[in-house]
PDB file of N, CA and C in Angstrom:
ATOM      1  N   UNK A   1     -47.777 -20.041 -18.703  1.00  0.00           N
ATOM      2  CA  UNK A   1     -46.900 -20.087 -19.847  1.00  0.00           C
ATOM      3  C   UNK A   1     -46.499 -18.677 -20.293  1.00  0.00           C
ATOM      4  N   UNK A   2     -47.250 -17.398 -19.533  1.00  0.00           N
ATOM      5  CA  UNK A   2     -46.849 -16.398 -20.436  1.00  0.00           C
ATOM      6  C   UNK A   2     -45.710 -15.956 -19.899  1.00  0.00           C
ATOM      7  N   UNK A   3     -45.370 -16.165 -18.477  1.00  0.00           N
ATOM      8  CA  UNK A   3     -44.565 -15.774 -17.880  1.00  0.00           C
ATOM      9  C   UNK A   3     -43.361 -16.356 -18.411  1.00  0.00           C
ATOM     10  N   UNK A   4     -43.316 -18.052 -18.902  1.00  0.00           N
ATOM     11  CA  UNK A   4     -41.805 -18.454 -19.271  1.00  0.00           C
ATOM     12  C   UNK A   4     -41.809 -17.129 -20.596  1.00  0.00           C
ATOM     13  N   UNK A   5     -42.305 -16.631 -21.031  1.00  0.00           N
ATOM     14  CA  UNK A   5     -42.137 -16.067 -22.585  1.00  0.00           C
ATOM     15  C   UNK A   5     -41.028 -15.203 -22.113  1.00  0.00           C
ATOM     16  N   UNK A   6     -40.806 -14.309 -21.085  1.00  0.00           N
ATOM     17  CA  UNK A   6     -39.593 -13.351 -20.766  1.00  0.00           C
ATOM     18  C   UNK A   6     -38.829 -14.106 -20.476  1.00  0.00           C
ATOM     19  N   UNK A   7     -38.894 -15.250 -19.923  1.00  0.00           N
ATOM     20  CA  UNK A   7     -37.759 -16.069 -19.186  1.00  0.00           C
ATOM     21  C   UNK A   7     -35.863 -15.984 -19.876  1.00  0.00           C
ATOM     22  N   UNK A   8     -35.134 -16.058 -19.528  1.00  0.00           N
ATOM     23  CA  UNK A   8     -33.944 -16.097 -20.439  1.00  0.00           C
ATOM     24  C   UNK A   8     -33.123 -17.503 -19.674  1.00  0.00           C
ATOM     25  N   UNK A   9     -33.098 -18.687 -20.794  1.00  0.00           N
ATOM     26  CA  UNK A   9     -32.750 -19.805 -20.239  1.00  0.00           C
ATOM     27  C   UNK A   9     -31.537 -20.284 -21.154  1.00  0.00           C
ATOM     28  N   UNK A  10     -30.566 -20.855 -20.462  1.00  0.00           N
ATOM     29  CA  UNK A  10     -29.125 -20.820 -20.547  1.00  0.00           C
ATOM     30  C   UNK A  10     -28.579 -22.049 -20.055  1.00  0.00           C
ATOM     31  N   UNK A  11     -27.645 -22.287 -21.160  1.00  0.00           N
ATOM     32  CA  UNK A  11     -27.146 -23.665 -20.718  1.00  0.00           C
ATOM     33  C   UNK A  11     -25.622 -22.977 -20.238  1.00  0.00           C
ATOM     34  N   UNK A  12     -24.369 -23.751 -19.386  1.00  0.00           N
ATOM     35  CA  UNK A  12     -23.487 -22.987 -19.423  1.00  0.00           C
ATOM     36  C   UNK A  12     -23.032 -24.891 -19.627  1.00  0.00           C
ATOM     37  N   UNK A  13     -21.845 -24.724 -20.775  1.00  0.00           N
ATOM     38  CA  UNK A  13     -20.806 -25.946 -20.467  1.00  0.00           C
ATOM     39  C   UNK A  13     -19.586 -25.588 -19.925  1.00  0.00           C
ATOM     40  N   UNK A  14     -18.940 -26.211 -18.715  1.00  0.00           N
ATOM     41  CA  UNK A  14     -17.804 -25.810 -18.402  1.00  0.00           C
ATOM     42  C   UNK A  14     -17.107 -27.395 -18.280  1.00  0.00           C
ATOM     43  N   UNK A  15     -15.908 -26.997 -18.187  1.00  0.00           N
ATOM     44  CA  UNK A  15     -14.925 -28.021 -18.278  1.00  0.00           C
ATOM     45  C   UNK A  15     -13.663 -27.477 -16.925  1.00  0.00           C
ATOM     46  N   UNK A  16     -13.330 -27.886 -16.258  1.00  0.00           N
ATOM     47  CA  UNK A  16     -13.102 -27.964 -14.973  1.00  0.00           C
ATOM     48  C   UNK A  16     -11.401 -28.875 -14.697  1.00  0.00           C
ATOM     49  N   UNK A  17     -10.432 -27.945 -13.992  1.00  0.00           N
ATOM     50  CA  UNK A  17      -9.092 -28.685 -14.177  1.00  0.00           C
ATOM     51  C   UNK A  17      -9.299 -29.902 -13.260  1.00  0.00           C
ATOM     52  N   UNK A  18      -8.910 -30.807 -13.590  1.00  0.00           N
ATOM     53  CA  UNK A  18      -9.384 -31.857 -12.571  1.00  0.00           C
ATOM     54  C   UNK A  18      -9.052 -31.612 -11.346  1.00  0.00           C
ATOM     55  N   UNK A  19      -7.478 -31.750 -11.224  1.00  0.00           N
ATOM     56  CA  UNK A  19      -7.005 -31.674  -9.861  1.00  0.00           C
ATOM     57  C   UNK A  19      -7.741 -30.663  -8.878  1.00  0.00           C
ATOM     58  N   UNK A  20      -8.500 -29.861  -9.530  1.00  0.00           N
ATOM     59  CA  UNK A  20      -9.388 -28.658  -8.371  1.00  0.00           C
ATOM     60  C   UNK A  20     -10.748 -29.180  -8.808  1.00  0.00           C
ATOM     61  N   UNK A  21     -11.005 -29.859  -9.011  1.00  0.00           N
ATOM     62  CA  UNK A  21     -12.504 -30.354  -9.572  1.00  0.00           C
ATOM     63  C   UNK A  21     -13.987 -30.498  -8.154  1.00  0.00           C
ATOM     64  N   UNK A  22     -12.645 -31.119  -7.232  1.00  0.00           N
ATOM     65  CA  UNK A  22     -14.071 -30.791  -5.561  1.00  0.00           C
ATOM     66  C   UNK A  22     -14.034 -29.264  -5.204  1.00  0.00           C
ATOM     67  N   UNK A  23     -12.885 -28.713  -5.318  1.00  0.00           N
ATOM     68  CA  UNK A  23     -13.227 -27.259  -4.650  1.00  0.00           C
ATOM     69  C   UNK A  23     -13.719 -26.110  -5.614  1.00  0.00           C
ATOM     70  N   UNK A  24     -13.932 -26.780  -6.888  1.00  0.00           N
ATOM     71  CA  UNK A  24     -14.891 -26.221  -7.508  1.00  0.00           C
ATOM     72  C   UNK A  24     -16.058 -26.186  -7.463  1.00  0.00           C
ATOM     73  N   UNK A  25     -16.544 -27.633  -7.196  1.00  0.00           N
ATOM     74  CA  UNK A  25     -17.970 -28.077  -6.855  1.00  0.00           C
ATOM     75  C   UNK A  25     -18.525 -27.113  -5.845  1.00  0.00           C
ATOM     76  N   UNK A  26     -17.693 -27.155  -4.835  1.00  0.00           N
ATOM     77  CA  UNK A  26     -17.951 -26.530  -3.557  1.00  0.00           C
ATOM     78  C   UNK A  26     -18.652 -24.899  -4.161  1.00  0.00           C
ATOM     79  N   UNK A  27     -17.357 -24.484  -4.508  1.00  0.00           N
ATOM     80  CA  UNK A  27     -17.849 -22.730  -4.787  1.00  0.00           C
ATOM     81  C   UNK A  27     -19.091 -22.845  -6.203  1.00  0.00           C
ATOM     82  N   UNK A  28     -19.470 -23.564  -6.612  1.00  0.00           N
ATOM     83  CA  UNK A  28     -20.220 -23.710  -7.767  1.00  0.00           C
ATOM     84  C   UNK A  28     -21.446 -24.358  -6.621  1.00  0.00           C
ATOM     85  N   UNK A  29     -21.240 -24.465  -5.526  1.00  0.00           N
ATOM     86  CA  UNK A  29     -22.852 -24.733  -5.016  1.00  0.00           C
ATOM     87  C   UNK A  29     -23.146 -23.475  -4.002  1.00  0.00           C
ATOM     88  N   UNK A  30     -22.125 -23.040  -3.590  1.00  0.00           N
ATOM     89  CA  UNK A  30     -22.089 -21.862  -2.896  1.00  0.00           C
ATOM     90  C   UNK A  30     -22.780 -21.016  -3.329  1.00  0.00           C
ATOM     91  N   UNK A  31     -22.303 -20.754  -4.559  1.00  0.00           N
ATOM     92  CA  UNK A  31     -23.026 -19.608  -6.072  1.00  0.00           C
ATOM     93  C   UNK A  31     -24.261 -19.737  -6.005  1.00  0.00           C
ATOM     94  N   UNK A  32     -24.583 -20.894  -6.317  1.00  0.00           N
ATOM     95  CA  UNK A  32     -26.038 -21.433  -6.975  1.00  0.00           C
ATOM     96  C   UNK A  32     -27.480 -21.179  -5.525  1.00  0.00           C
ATOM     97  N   UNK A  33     -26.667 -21.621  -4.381  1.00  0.00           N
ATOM     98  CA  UNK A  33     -27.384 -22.050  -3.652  1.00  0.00           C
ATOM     99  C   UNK A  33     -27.626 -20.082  -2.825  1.00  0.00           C
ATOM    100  N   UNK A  34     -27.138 -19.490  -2.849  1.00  0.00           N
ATOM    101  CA  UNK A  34     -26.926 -17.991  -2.937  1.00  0.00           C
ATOM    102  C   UNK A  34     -28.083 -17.363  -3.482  1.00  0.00           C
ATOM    103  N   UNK A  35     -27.857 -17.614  -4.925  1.00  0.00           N
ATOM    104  CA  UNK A  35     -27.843 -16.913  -5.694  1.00  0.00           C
ATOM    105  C   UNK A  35     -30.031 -17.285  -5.873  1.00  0.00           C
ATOM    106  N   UNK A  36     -30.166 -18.615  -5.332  1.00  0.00           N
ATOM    107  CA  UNK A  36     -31.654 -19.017  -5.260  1.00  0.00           C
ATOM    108  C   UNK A  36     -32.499 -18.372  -4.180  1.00  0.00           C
ATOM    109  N   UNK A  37     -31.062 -18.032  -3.070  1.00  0.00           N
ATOM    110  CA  UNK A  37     -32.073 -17.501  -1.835  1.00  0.00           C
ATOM    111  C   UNK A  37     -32.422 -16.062  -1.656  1.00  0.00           C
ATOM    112  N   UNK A  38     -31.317 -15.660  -2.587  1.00  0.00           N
ATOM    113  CA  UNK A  38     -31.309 -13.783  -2.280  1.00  0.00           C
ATOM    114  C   UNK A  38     -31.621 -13.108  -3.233  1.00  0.00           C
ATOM    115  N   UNK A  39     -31.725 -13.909  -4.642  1.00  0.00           N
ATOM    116  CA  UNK A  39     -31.889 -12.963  -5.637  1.00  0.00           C
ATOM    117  C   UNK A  39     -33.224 -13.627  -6.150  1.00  0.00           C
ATOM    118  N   UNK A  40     -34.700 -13.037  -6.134  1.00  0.00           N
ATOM    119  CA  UNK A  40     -36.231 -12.912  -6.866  1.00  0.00           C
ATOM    120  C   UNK A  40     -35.857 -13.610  -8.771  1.00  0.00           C
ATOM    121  N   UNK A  41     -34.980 -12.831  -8.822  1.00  0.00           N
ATOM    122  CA  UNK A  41     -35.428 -13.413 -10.543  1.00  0.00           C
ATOM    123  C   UNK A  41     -34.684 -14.516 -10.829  1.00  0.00           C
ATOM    124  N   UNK A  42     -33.433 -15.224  -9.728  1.00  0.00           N
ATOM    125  CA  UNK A  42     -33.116 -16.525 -10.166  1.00  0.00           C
ATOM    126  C   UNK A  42     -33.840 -17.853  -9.898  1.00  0.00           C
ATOM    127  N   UNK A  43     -34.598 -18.056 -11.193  1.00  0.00           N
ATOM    128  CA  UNK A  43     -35.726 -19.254 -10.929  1.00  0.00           C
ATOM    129  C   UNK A  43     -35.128 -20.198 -10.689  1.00  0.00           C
ATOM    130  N   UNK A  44     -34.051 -21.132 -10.744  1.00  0.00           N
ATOM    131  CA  UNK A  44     -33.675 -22.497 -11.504  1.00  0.00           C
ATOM    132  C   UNK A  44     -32.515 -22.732 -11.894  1.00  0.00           C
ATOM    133  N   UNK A  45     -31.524 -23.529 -11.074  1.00  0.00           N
ATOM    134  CA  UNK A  45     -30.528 -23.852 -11.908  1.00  0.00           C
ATOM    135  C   UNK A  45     -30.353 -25.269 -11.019  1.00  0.00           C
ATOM    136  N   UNK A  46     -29.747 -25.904 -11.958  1.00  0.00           N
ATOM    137  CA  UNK A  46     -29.309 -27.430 -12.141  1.00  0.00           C
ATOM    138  C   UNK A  46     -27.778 -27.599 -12.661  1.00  0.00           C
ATOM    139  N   UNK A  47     -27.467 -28.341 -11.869  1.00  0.00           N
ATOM    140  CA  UNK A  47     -25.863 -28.708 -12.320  1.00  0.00           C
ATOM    141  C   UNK A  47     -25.617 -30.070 -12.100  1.00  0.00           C
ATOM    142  N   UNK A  48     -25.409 -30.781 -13.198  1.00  0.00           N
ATOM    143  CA  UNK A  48     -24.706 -31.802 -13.828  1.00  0.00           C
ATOM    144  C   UNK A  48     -23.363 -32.347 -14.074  1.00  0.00           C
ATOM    145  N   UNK A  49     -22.594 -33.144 -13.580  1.00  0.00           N
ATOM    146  CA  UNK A  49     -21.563 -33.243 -14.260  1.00  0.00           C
ATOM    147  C   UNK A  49     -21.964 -34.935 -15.020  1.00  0.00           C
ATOM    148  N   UNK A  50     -20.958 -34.915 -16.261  1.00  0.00           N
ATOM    149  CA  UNK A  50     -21.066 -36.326 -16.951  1.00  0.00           C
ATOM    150  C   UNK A  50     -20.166 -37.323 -16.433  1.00  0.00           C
ATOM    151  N   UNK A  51     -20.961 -38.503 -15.987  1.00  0.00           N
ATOM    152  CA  UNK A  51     -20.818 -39.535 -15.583  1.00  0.00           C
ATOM    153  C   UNK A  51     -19.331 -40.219 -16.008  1.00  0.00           C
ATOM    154  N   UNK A  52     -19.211 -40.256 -17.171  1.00  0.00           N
ATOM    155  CA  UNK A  52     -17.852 -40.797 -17.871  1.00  0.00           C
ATOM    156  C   UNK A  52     -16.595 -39.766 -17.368  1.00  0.00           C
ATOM    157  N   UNK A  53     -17.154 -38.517 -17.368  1.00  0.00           N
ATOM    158  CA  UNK A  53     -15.904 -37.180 -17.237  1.00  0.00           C
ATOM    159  C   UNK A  53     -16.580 -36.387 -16.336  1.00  0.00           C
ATOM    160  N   UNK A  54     -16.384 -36.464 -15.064  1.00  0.00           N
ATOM    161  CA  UNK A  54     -17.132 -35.515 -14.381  1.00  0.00           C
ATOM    162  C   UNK A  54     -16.508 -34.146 -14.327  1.00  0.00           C
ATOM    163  N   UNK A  55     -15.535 -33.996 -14.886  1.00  0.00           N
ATOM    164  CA  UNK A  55     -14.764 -32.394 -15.158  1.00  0.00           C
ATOM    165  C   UNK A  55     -15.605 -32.277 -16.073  1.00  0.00           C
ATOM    166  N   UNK A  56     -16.359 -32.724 -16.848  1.00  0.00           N
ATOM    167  CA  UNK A  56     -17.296 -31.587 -18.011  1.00  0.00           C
ATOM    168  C   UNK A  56     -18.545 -31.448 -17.160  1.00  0.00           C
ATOM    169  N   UNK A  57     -18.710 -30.146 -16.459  1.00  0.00           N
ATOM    170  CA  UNK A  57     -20.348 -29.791 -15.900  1.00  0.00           C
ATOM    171  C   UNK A  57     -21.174 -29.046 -16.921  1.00  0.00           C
ATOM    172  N   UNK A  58     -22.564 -29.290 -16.971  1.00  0.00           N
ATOM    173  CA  UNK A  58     -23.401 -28.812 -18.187  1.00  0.00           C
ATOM    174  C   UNK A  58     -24.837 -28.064 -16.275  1.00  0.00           C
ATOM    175  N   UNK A  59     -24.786 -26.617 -16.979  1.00  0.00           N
ATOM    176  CA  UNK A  59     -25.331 -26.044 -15.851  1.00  0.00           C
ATOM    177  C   UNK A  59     -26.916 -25.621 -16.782  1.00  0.00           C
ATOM    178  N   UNK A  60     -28.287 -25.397 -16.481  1.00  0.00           N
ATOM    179  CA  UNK A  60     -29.389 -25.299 -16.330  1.00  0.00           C
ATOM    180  C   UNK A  60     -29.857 -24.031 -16.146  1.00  0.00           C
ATOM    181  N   UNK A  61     -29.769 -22.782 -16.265  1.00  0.00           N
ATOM    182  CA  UNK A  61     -30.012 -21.850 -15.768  1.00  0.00           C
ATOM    183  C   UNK A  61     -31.263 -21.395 -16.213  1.00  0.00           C
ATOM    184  N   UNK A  62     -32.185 -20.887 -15.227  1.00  0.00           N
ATOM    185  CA  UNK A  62     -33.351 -19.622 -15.583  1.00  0.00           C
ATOM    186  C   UNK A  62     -33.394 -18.970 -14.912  1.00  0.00           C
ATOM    187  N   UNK A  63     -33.795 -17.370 -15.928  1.00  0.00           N
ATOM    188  CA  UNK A  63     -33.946 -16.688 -15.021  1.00  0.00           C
ATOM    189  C   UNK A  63     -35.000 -15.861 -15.532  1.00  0.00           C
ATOM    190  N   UNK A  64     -35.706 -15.091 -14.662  1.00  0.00           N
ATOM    191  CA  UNK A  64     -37.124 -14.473 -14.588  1.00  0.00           C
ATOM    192  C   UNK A  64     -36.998 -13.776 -15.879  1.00  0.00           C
ATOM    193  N   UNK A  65     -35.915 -13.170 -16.443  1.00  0.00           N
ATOM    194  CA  UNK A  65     -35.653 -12.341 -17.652  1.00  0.00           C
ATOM    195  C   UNK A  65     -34.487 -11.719 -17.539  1.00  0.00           C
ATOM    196  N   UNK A  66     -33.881 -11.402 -18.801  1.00  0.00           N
ATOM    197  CA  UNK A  66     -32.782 -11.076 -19.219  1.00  0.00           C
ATOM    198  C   UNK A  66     -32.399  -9.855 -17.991  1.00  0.00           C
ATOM    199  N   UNK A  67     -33.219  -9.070 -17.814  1.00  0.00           N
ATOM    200  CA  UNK A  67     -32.617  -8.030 -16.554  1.00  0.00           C
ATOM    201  C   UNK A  67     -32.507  -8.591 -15.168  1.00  0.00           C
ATOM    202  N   UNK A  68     -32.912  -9.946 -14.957  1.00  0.00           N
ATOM    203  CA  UNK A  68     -32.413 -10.708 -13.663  1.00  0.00           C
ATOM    204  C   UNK A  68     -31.144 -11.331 -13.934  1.00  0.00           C
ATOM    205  N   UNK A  69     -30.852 -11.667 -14.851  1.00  0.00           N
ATOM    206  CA  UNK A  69     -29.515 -12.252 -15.399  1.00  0.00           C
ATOM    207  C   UNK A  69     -28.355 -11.091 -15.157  1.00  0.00           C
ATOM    208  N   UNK A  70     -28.431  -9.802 -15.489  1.00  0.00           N
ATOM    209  CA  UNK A  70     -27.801  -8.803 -15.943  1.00  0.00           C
ATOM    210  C   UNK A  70     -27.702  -8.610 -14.109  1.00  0.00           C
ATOM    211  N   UNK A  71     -28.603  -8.481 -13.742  1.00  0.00           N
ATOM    212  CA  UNK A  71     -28.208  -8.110 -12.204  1.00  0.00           C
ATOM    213  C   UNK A  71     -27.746  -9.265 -11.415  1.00  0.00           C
ATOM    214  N   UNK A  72     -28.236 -10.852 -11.878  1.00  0.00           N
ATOM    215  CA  UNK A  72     -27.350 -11.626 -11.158  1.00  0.00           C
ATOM    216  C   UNK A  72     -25.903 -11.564 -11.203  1.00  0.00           C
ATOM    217  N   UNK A  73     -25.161 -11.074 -12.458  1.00  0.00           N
ATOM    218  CA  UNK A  73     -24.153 -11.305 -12.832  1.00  0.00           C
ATOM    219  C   UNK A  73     -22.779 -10.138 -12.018  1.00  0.00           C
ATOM    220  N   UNK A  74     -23.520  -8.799 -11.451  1.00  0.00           N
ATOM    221  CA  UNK A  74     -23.180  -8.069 -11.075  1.00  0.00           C
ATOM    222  C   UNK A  74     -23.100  -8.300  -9.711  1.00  0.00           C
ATOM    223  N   UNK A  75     -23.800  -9.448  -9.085  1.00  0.00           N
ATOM    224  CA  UNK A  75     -23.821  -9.383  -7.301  1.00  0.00           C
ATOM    225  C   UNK A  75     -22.405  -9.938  -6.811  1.00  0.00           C
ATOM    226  N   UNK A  76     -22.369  -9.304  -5.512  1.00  0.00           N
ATOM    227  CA  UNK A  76     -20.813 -10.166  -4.781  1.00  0.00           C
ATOM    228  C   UNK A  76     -20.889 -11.801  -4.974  1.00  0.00           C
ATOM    229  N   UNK A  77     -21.976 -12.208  -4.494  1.00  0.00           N
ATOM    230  CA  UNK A  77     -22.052 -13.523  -4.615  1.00  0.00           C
ATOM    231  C   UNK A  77     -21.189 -14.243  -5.578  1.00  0.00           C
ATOM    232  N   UNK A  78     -21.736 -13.621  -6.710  1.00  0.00           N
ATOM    233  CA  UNK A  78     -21.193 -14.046  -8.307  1.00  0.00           C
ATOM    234  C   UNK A  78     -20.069 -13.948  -8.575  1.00  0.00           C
ATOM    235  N   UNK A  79     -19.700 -12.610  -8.181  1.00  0.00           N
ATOM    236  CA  UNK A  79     -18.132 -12.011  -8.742  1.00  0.00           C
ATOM    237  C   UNK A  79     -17.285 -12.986  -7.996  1.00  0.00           C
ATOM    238  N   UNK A  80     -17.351 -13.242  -6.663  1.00  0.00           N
ATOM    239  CA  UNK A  80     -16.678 -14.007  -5.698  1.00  0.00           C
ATOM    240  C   UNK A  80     -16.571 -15.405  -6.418  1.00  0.00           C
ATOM    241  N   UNK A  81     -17.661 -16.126  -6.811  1.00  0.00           N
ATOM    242  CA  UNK A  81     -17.730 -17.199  -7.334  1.00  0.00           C
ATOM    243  C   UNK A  81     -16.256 -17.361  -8.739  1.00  0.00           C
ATOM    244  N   UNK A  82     -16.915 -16.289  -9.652  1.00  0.00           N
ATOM    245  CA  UNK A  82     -15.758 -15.784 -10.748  1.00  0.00           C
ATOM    246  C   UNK A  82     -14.658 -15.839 -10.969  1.00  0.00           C
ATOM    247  N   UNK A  83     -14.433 -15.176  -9.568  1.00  0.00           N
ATOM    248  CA  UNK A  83     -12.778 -14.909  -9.039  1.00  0.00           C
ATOM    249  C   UNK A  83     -12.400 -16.051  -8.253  1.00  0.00           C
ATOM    250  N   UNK A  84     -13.008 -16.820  -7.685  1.00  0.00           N
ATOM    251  CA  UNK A  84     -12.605 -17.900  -6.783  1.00  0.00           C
ATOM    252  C   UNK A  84     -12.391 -19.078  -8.146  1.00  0.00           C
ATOM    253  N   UNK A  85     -13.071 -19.753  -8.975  1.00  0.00           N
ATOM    254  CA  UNK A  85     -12.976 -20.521  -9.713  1.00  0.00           C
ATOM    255  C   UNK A  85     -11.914 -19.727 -11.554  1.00  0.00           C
ATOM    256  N   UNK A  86     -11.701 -18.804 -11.229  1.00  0.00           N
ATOM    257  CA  UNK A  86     -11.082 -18.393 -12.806  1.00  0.00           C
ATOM    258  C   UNK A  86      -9.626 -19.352 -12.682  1.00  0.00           C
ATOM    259  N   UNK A  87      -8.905 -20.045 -12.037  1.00  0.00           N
ATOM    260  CA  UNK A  87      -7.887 -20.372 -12.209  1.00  0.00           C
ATOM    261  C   UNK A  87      -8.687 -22.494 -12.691  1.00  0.00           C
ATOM    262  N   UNK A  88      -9.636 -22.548 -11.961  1.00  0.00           N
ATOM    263  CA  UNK A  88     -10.035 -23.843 -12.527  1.00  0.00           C
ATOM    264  C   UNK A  88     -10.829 -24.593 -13.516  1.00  0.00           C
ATOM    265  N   UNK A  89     -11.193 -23.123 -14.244  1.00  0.00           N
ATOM    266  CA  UNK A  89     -12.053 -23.293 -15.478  1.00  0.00           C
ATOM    267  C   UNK A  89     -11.124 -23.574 -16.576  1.00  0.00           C
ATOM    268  N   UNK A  90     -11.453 -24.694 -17.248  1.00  0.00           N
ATOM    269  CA  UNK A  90     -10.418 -24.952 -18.713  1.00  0.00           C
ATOM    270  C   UNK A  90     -11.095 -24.122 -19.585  1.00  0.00           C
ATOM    271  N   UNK A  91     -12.277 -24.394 -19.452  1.00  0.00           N
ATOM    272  CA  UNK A  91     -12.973 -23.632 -20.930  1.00  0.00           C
ATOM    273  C   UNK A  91     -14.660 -23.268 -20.285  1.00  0.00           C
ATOM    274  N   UNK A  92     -15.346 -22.582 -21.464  1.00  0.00           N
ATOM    275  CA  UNK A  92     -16.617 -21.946 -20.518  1.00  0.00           C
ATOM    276  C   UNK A  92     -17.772 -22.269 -22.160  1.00  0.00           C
ATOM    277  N   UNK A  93     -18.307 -22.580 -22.469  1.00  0.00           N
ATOM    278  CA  UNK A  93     -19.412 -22.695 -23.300  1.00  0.00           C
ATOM    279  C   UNK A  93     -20.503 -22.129 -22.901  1.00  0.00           C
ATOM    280  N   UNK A  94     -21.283 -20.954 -23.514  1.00  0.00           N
ATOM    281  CA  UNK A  94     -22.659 -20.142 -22.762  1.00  0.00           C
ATOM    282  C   UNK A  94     -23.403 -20.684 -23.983  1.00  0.00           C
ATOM    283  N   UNK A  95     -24.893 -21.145 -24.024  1.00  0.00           N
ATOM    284  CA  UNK A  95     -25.328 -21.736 -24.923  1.00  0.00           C
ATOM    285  C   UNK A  95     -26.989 -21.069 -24.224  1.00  0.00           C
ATOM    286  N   UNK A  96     -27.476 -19.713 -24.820  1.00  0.00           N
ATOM    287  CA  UNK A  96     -28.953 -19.292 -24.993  1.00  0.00           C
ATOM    288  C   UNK A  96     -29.970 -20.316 -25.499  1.00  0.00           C
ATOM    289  N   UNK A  97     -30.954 -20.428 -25.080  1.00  0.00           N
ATOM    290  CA  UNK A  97     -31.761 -21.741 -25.444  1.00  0.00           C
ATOM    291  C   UNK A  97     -32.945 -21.544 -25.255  1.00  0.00           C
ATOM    292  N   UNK A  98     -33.723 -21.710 -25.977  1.00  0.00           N
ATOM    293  CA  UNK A  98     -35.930 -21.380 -25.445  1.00  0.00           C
ATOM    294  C   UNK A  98     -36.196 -23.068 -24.706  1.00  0.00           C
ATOM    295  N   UNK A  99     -37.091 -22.579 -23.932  1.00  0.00           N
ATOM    296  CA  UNK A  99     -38.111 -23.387 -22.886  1.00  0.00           C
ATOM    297  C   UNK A  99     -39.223 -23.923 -24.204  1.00  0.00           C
ATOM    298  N   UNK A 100     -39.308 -24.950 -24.487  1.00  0.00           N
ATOM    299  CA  UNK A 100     -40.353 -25.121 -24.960  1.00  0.00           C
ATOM    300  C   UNK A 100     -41.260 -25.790 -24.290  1.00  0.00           C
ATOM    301  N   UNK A 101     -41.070 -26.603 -23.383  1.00  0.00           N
ATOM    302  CA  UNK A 101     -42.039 -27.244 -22.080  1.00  0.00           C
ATOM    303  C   UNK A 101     -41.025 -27.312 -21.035  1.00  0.00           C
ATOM    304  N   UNK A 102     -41.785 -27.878 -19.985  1.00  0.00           N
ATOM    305  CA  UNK A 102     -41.505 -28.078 -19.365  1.00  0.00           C
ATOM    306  C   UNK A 102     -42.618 -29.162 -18.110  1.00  0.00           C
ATOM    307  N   UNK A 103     -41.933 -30.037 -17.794  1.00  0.00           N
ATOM    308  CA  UNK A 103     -43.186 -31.221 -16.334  1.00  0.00           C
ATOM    309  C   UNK A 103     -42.060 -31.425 -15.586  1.00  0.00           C
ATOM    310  N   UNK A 104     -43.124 -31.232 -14.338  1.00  0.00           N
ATOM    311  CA  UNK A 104     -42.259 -32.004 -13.231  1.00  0.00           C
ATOM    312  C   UNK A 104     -43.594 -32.112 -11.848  1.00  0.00           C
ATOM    313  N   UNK A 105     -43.034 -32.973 -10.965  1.00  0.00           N
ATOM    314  CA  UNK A 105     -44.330 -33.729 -10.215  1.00  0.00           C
ATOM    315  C   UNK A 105     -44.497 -32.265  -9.340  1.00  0.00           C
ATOM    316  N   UNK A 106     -45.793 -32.263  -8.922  1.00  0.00           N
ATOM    317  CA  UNK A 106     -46.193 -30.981  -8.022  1.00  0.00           C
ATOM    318  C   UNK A 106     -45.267 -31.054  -6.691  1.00  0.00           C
ATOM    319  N   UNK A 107     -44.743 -30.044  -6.132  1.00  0.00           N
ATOM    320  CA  UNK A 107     -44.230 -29.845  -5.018  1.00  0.00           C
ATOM    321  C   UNK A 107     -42.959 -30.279  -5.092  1.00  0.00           C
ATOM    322  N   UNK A 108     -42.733 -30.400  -6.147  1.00  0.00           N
ATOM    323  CA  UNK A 108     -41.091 -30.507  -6.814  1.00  0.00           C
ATOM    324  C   UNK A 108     -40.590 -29.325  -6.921  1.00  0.00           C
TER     325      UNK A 108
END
């Protein structure tokens, strides 16, 4: 538990033009799936879209601490991601948030 205490955990809401809504998905797993293998301080992210509106995605993020965030945000990976999706983002919601627990089954 002492370790979540640095953690910096982040919700992101985005809203997504429909008509580009799969080739967003795409570069939004590209990012994620990147961004888990090469970079140490990105613990965790989860992406959601809602069932009724799947153009609204609600994203999960942790990261080891605020200076893994600061350097995720700076990698090619990211910027690429940025620049590839800035024409299909309607809107962007960043929402800072504390861990207060957390369960999940072992080897999950």
């Amino acid at each position: 538990m002492a370790q979540e205490k640095n953690q910096m955990v982040r919700l992101a809401k985005i809203k997504v033009d429909p008509s580009q809504l799969k080739k967003y998905n795409v570069a939004l797993k590209e990012q994620m799936t990147t961004a888990i293998r090469v970079e140490p301080g990105v613990l965790t992210y989860y992406a959601v879209a809602d069932k009724s509106d799947p153009t609204n995605i609600t994203i999960l993020e942790i990261y080891a601490d605020t200076a893994a965030y600061n350097l995720h945000i700076a990698t090619p990976h990211f910027k690429k991601y940025k620049e590839t999706v800035k024409e299909m983002v309607k809107s962007l919601e960043l929402i800072d948030v504390k861990l207060i627990g957390s369960a999940k089954k072992p080897g999950m």
